[in-house]
PDB file of N, CA and C in Angstrom:
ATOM      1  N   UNK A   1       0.849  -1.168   0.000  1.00  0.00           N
ATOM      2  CA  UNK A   1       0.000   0.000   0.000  1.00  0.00           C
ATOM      3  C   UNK A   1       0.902   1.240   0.000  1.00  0.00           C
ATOM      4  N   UNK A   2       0.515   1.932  -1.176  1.00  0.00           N
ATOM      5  CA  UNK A   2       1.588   3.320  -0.738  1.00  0.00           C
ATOM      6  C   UNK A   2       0.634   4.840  -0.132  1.00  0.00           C
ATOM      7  N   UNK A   3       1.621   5.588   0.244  1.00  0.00           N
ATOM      8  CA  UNK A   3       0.749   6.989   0.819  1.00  0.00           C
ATOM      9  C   UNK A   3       0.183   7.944  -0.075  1.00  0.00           C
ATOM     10  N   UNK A   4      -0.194   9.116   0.103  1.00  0.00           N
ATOM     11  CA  UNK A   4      -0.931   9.939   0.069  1.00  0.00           C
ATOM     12  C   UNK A   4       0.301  10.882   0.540  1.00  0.00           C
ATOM     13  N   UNK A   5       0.846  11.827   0.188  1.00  0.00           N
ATOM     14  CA  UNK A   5       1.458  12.897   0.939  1.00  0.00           C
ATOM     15  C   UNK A   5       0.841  13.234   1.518  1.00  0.00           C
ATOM     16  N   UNK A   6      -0.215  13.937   1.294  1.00  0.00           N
ATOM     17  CA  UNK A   6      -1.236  14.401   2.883  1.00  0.00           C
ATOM     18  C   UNK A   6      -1.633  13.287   3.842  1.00  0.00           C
ATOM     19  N   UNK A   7      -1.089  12.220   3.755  1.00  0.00           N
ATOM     20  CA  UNK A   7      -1.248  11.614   4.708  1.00  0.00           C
ATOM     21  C   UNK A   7      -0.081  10.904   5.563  1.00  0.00           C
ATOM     22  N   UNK A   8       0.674  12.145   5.442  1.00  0.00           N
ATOM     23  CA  UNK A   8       2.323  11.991   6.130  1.00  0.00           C
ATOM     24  C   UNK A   8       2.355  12.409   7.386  1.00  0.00           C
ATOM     25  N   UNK A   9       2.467  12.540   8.309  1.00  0.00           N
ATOM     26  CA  UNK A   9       1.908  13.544   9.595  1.00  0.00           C
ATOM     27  C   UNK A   9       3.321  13.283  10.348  1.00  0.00           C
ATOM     28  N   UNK A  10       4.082  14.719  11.405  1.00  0.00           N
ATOM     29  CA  UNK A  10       5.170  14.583  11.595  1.00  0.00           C
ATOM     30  C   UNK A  10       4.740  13.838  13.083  1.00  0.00           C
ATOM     31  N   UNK A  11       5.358  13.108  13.932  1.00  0.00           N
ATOM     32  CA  UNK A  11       5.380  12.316  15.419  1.00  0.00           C
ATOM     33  C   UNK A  11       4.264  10.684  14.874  1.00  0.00           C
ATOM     34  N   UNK A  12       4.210  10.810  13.625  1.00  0.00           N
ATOM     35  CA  UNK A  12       3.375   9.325  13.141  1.00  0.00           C
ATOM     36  C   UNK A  12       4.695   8.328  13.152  1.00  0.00           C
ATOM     37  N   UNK A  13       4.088   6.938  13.034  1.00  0.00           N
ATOM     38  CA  UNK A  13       5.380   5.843  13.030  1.00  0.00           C
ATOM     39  C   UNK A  13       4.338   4.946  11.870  1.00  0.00           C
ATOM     40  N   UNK A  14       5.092   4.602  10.770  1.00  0.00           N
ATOM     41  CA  UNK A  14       4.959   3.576   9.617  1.00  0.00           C
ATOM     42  C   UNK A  14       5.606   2.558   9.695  1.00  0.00           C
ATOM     43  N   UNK A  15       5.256   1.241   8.788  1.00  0.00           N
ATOM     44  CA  UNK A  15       5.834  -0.012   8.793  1.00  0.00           C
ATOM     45  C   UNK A  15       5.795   0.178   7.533  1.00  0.00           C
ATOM     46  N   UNK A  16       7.192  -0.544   6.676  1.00  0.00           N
ATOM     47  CA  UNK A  16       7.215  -1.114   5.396  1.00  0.00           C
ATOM     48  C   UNK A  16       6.932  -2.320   5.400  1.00  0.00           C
ATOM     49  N   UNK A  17       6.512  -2.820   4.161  1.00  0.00           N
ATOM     50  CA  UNK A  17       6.573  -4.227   4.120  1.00  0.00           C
ATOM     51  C   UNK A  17       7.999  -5.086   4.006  1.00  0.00           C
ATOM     52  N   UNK A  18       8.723  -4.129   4.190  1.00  0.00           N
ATOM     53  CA  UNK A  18       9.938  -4.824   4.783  1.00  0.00           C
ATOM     54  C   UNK A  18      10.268  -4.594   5.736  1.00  0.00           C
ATOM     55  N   UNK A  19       8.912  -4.849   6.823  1.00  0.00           N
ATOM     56  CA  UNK A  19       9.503  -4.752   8.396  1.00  0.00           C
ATOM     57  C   UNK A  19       9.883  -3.552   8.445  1.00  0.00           C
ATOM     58  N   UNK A  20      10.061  -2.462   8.113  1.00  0.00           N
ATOM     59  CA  UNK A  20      10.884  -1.323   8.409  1.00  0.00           C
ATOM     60  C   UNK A  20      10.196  -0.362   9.406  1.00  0.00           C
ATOM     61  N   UNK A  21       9.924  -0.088  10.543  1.00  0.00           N
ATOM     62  CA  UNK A  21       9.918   0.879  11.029  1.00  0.00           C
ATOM     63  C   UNK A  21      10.176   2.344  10.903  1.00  0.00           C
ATOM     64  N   UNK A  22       9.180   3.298  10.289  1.00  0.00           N
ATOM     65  CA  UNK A  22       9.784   4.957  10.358  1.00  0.00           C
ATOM     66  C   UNK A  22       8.980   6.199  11.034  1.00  0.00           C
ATOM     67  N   UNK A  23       9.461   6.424  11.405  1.00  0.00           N
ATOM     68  CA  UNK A  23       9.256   7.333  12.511  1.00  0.00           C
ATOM     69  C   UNK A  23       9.207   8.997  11.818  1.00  0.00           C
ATOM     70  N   UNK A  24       8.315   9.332  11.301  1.00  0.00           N
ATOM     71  CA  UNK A  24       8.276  10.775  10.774  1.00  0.00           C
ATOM     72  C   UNK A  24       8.968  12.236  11.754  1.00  0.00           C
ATOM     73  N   UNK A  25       9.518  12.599  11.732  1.00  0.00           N
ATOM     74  CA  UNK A  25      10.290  13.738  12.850  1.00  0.00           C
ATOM     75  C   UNK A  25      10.088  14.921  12.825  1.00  0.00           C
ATOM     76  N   UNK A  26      10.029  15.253  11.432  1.00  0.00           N
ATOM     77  CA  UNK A  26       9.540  16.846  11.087  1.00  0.00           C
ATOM     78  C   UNK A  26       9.577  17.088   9.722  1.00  0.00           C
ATOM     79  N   UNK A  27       8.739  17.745   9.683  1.00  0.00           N
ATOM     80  CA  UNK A  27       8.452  18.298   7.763  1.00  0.00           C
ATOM     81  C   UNK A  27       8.620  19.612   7.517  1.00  0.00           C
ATOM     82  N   UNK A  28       8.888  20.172   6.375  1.00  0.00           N
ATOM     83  CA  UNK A  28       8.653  21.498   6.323  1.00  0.00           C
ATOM     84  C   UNK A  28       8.933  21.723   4.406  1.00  0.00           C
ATOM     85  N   UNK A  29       7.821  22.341   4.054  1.00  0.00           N
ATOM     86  CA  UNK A  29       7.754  22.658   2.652  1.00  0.00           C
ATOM     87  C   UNK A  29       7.243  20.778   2.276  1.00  0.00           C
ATOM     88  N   UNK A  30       8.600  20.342   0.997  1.00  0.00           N
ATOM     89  CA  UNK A  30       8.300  19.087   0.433  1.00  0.00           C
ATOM     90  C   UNK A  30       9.305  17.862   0.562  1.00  0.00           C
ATOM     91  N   UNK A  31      10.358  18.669   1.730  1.00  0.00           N
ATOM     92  CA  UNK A  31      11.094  17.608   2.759  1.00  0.00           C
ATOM     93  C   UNK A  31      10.595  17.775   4.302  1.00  0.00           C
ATOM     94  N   UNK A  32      11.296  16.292   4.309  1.00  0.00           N
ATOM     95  CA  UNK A  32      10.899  15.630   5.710  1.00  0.00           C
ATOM     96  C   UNK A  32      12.644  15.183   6.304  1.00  0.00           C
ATOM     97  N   UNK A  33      12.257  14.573   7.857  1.00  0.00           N
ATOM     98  CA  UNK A  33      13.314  13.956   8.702  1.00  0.00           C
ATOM     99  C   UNK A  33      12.290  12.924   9.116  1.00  0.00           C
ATOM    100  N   UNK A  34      13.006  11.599   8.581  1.00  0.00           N
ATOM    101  CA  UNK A  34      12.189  10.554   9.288  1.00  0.00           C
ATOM    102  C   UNK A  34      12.951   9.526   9.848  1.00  0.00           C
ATOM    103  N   UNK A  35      13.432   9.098  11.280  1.00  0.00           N
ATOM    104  CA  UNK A  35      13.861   7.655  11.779  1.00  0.00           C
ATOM    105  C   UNK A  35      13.694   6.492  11.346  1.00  0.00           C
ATOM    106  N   UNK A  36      14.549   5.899  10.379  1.00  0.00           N
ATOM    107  CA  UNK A  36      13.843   4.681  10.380  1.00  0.00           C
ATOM    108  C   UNK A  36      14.970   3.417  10.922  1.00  0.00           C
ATOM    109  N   UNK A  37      14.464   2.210  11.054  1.00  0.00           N
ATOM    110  CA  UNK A  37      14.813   1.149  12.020  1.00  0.00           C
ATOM    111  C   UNK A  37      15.642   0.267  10.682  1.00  0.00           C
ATOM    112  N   UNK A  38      16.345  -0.533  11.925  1.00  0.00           N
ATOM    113  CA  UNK A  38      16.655  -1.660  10.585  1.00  0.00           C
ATOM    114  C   UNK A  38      15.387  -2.338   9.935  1.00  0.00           C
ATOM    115  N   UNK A  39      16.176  -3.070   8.862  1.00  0.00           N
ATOM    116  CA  UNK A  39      14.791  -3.874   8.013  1.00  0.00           C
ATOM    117  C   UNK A  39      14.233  -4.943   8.640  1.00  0.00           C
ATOM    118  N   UNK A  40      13.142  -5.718   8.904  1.00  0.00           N
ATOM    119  CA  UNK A  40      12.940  -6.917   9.421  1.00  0.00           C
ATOM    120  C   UNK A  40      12.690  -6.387  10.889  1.00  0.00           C
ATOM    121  N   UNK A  41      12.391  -5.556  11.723  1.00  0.00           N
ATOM    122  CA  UNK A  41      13.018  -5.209  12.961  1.00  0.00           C
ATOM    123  C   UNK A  41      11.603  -5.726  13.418  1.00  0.00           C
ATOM    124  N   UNK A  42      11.863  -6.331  15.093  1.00  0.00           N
ATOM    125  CA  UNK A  42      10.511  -6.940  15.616  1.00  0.00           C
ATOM    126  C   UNK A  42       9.665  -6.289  15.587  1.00  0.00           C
ATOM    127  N   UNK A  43       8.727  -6.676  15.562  1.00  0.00           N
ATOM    128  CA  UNK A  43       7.383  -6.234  16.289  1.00  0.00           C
ATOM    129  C   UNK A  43       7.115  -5.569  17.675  1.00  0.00           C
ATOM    130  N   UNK A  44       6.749  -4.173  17.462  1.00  0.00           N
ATOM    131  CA  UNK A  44       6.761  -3.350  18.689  1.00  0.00           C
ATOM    132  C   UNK A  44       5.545  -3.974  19.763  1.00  0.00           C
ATOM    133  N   UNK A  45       5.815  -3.444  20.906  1.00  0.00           N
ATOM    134  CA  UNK A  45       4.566  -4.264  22.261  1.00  0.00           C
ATOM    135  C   UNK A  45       3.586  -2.614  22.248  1.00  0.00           C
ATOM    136  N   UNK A  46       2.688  -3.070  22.881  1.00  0.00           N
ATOM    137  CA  UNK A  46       1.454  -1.885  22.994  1.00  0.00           C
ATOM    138  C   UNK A  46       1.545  -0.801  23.052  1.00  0.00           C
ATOM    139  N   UNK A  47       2.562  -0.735  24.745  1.00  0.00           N
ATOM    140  CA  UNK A  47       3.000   0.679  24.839  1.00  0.00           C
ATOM    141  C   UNK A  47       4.867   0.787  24.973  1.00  0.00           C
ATOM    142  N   UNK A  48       5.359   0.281  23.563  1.00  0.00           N
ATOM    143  CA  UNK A  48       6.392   0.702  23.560  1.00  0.00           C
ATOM    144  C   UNK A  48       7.013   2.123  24.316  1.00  0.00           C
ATOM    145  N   UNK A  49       8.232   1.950  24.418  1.00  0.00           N
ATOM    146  CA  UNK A  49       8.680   2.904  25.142  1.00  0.00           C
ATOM    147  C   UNK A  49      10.256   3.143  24.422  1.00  0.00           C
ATOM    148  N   UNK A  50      10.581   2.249  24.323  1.00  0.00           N
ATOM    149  CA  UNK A  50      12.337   2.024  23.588  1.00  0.00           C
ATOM    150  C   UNK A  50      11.731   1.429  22.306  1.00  0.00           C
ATOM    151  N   UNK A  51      12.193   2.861  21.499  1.00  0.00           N
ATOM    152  CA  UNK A  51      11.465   2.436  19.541  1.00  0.00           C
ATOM    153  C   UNK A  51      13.165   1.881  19.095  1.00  0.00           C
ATOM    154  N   UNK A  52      12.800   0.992  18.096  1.00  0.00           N
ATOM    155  CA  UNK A  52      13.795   0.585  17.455  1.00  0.00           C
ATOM    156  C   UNK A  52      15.033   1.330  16.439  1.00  0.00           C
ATOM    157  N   UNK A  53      15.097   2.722  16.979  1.00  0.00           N
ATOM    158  CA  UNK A  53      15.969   3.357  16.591  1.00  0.00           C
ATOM    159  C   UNK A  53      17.138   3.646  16.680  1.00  0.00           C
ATOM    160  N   UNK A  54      17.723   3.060  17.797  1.00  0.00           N
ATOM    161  CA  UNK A  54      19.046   3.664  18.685  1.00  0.00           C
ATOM    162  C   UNK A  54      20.314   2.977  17.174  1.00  0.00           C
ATOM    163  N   UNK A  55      21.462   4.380  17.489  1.00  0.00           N
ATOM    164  CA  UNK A  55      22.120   4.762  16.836  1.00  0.00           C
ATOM    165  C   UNK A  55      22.108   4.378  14.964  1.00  0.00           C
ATOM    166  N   UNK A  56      20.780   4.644  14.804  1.00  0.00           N
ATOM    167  CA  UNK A  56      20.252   4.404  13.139  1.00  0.00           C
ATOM    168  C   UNK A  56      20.211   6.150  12.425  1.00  0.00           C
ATOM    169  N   UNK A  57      20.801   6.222  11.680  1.00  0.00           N
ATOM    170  CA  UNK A  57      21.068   7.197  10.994  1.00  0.00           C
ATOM    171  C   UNK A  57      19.623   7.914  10.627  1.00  0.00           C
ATOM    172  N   UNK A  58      19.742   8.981  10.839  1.00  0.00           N
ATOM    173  CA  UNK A  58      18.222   9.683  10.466  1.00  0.00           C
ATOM    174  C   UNK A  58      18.064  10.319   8.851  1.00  0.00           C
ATOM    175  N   UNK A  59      17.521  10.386   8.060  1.00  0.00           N
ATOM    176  CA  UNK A  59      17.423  10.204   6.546  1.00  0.00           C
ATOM    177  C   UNK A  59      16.214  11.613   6.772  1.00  0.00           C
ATOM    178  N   UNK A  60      16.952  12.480   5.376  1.00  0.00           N
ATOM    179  CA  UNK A  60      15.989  13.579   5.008  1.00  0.00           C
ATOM    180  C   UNK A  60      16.025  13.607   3.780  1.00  0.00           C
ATOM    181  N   UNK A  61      14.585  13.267   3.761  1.00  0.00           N
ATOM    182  CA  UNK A  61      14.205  13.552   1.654  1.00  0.00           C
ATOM    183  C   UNK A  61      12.650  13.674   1.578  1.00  0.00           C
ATOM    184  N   UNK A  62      12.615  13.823  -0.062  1.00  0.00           N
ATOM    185  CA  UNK A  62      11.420  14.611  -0.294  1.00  0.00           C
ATOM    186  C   UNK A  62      10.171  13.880   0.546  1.00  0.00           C
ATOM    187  N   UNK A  63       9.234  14.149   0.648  1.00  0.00           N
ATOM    188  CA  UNK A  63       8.033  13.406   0.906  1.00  0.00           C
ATOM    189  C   UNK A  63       7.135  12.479   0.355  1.00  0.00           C
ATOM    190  N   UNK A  64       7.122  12.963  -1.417  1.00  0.00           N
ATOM    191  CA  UNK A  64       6.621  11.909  -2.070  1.00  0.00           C
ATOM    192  C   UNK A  64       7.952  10.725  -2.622  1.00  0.00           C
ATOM    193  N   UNK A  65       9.316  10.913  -1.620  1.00  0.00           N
ATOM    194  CA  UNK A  65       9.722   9.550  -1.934  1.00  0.00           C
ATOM    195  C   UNK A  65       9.654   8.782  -1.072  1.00  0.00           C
ATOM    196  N   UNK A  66       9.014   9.227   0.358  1.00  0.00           N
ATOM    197  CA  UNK A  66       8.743   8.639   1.429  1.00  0.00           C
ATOM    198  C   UNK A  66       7.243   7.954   0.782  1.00  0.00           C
ATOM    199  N   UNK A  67       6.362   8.615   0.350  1.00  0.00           N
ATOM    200  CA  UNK A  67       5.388   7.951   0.138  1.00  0.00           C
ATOM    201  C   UNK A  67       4.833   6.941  -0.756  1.00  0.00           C
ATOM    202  N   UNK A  68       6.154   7.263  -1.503  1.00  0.00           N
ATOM    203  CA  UNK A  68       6.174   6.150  -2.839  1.00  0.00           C
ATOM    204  C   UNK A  68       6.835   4.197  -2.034  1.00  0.00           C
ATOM    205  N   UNK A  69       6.948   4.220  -0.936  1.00  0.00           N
ATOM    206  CA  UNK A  69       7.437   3.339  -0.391  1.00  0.00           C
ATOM    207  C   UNK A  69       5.651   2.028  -0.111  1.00  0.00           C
ATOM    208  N   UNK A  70       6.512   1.232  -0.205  1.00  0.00           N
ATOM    209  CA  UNK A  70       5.081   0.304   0.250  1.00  0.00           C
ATOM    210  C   UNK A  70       5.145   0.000   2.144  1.00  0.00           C
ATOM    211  N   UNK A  71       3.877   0.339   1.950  1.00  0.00           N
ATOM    212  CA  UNK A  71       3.452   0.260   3.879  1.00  0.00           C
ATOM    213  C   UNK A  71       2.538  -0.903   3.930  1.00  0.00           C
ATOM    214  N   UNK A  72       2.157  -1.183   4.965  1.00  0.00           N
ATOM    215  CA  UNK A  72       1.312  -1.978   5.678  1.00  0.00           C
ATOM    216  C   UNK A  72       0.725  -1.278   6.766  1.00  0.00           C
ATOM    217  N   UNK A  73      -0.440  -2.035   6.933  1.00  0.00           N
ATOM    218  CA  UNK A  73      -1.029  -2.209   8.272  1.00  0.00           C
ATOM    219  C   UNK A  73      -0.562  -2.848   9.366  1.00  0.00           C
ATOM    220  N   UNK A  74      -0.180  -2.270  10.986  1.00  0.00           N
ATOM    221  CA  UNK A  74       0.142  -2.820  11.611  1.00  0.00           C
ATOM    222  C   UNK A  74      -0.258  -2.814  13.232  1.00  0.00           C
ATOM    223  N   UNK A  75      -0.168  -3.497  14.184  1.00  0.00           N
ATOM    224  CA  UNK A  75      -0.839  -3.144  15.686  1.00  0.00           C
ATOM    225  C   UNK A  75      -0.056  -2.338  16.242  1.00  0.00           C
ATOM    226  N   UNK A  76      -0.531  -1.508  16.923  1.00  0.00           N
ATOM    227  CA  UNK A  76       0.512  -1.061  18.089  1.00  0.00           C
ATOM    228  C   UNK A  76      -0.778   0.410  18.708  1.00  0.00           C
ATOM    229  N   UNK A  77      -0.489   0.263  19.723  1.00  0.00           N
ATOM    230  CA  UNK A  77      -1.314   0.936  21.150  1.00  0.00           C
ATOM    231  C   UNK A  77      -2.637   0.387  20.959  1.00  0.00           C
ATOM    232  N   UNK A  78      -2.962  -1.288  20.285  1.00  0.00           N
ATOM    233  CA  UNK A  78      -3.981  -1.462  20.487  1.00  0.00           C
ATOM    234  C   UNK A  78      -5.281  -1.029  19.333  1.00  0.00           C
ATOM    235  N   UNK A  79      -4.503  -0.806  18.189  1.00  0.00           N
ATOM    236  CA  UNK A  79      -5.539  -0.356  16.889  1.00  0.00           C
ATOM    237  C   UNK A  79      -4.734  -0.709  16.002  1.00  0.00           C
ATOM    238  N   UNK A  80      -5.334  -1.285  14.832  1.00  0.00           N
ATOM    239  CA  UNK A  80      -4.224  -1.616  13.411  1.00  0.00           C
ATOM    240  C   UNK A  80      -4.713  -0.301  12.577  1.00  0.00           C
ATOM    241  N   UNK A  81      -3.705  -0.173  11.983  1.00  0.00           N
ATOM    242  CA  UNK A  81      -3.891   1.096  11.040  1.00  0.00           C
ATOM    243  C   UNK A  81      -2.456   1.122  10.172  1.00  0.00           C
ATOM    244  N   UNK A  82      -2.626   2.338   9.441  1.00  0.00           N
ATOM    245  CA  UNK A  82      -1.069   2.348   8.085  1.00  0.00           C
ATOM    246  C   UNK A  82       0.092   3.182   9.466  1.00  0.00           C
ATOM    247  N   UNK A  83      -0.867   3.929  10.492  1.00  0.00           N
ATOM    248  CA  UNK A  83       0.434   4.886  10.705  1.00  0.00           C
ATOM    249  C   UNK A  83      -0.697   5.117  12.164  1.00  0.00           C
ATOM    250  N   UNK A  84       0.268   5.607  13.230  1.00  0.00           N
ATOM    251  CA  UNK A  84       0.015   5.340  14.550  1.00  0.00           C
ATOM    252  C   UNK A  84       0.439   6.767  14.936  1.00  0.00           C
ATOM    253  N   UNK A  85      -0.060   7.586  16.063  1.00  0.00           N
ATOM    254  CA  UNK A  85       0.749   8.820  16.496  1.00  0.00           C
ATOM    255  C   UNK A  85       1.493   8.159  17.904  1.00  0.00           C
ATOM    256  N   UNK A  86       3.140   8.636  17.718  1.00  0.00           N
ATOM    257  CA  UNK A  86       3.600   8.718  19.070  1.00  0.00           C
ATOM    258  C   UNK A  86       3.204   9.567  19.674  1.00  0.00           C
ATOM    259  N   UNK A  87       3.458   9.110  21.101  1.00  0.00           N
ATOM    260  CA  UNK A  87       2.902   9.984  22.266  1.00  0.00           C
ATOM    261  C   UNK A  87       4.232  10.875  22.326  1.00  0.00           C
ATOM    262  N   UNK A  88       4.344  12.180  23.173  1.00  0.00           N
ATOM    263  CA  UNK A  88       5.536  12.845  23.551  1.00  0.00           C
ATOM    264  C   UNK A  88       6.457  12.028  23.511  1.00  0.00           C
ATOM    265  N   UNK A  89       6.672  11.277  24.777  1.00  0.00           N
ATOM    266  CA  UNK A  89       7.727  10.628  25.268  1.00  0.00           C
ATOM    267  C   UNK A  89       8.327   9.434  23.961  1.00  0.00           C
ATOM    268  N   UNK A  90       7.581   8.715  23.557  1.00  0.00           N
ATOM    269  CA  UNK A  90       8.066   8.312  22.292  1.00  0.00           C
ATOM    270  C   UNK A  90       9.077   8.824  21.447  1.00  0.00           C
ATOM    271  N   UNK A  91       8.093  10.209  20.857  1.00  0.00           N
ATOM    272  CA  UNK A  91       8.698  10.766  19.637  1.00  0.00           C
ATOM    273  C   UNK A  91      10.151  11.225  20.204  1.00  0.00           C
ATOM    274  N   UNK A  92      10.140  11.965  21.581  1.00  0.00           N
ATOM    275  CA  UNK A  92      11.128  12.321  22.050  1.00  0.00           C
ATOM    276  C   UNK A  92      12.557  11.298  22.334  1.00  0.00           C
ATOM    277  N   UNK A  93      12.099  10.039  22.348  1.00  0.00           N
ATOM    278  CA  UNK A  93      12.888   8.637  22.594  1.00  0.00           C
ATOM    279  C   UNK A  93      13.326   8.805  20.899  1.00  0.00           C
ATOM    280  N   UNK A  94      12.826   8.578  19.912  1.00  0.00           N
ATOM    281  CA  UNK A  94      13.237   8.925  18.714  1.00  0.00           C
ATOM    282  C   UNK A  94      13.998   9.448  18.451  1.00  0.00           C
ATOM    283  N   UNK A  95      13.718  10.546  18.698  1.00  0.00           N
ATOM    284  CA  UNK A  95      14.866  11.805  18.134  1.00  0.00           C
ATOM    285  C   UNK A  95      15.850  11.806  18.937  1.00  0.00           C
ATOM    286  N   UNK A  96      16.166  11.271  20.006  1.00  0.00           N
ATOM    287  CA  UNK A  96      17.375  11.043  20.528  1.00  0.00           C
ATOM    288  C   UNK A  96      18.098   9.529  20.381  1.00  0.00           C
ATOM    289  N   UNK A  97      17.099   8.530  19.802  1.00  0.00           N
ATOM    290  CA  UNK A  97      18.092   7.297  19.454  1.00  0.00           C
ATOM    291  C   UNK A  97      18.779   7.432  18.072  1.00  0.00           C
ATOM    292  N   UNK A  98      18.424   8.583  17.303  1.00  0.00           N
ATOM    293  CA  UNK A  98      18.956   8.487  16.171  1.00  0.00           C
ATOM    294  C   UNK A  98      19.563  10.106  15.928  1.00  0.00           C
ATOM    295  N   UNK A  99      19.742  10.710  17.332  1.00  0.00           N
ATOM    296  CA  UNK A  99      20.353  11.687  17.310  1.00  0.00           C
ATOM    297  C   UNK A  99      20.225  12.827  16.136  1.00  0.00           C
ATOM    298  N   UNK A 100      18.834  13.055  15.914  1.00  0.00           N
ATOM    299  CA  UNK A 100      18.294  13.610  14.892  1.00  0.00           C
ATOM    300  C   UNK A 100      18.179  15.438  15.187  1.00  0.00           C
ATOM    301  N   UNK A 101      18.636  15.814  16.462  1.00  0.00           N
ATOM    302  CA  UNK A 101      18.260  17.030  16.669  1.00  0.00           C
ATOM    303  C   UNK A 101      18.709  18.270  16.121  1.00  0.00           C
ATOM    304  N   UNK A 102      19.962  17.831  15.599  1.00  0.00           N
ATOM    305  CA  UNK A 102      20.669  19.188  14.523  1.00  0.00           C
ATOM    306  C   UNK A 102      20.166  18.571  13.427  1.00  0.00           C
ATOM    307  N   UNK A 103      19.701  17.638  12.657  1.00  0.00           N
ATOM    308  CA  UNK A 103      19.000  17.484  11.148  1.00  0.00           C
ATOM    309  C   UNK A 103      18.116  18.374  11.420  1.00  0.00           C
ATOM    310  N   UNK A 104      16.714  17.803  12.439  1.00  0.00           N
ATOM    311  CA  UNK A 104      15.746  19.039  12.349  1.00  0.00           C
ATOM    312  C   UNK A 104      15.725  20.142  12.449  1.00  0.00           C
ATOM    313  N   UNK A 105      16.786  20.796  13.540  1.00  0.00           N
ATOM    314  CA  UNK A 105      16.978  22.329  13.482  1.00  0.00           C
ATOM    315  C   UNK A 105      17.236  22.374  11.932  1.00  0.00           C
ATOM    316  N   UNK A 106      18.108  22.045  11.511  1.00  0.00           N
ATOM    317  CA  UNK A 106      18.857  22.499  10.037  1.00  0.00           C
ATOM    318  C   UNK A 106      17.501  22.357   8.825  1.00  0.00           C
ATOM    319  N   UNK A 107      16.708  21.411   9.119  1.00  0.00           N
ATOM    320  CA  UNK A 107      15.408  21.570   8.272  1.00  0.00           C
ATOM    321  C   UNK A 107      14.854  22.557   8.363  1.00  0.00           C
ATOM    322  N   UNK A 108      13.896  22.938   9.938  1.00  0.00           N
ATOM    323  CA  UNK A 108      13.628  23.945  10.027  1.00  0.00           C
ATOM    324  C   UNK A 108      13.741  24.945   9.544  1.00  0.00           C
ATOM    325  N   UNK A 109      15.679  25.420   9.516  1.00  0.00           N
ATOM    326  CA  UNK A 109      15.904  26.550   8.916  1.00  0.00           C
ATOM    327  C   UNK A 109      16.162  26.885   7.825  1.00  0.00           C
ATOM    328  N   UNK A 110      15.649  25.833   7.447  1.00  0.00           N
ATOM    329  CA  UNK A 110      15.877  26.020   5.519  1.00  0.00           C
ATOM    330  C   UNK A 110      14.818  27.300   4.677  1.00  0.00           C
TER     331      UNK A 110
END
């Protein structure tokens, strides 16, 4: 299943069908910063807390090449859906396992 650019939302988390975990971080204009996990990576528990990001390189590109990717449906906090919102503490676990916080400033200030 692929996206919708408008249906990219920044603190959302996606699955590829290659297992991939990504973690949207911040958008602005028709780039993005998104976390993503290794390929194959387990299956998250309900209320994850430690996302599968730690020391995974954080990736910034356009949006419709993020969306051109194939997704799935997947569980997590208890609802299946294409894309899930992290809570604070999540997104914030994110952006520090993949040490993403000068990418996003530097997006920002584009």
């Amino acid at each position: 299943m692929r996206l919708k650019e408008k249906e990219i939302e920044v603190g959302c988390l996606y699955l590829t069908t290659k297992n991939q975990y990504r973690a949207v971080l911040a958008m602005k204009g028709a780039f993005m910063i998104y976390a993503p996990s290794s390929e194959e990576a387990e299956a998250l528990h309900l209320d994850a807390i430690n996302l599968p990001f730690e020391n995974q390189p954080v990736k910034k590109c356009q949006m419709v090449t993020f969306a051109k990717k194939d997704y799935q449906v997947f569980n997590f906090n208890g609802t299946e859906a294409i894309s899930h919102q992290l809570n604070e503490l999540q997104l914030s676990d994110a952006i520090t396992q993949c040490n993403a916080k000068s990418a996003i400033a530097a997006l920002l200030a584009e």
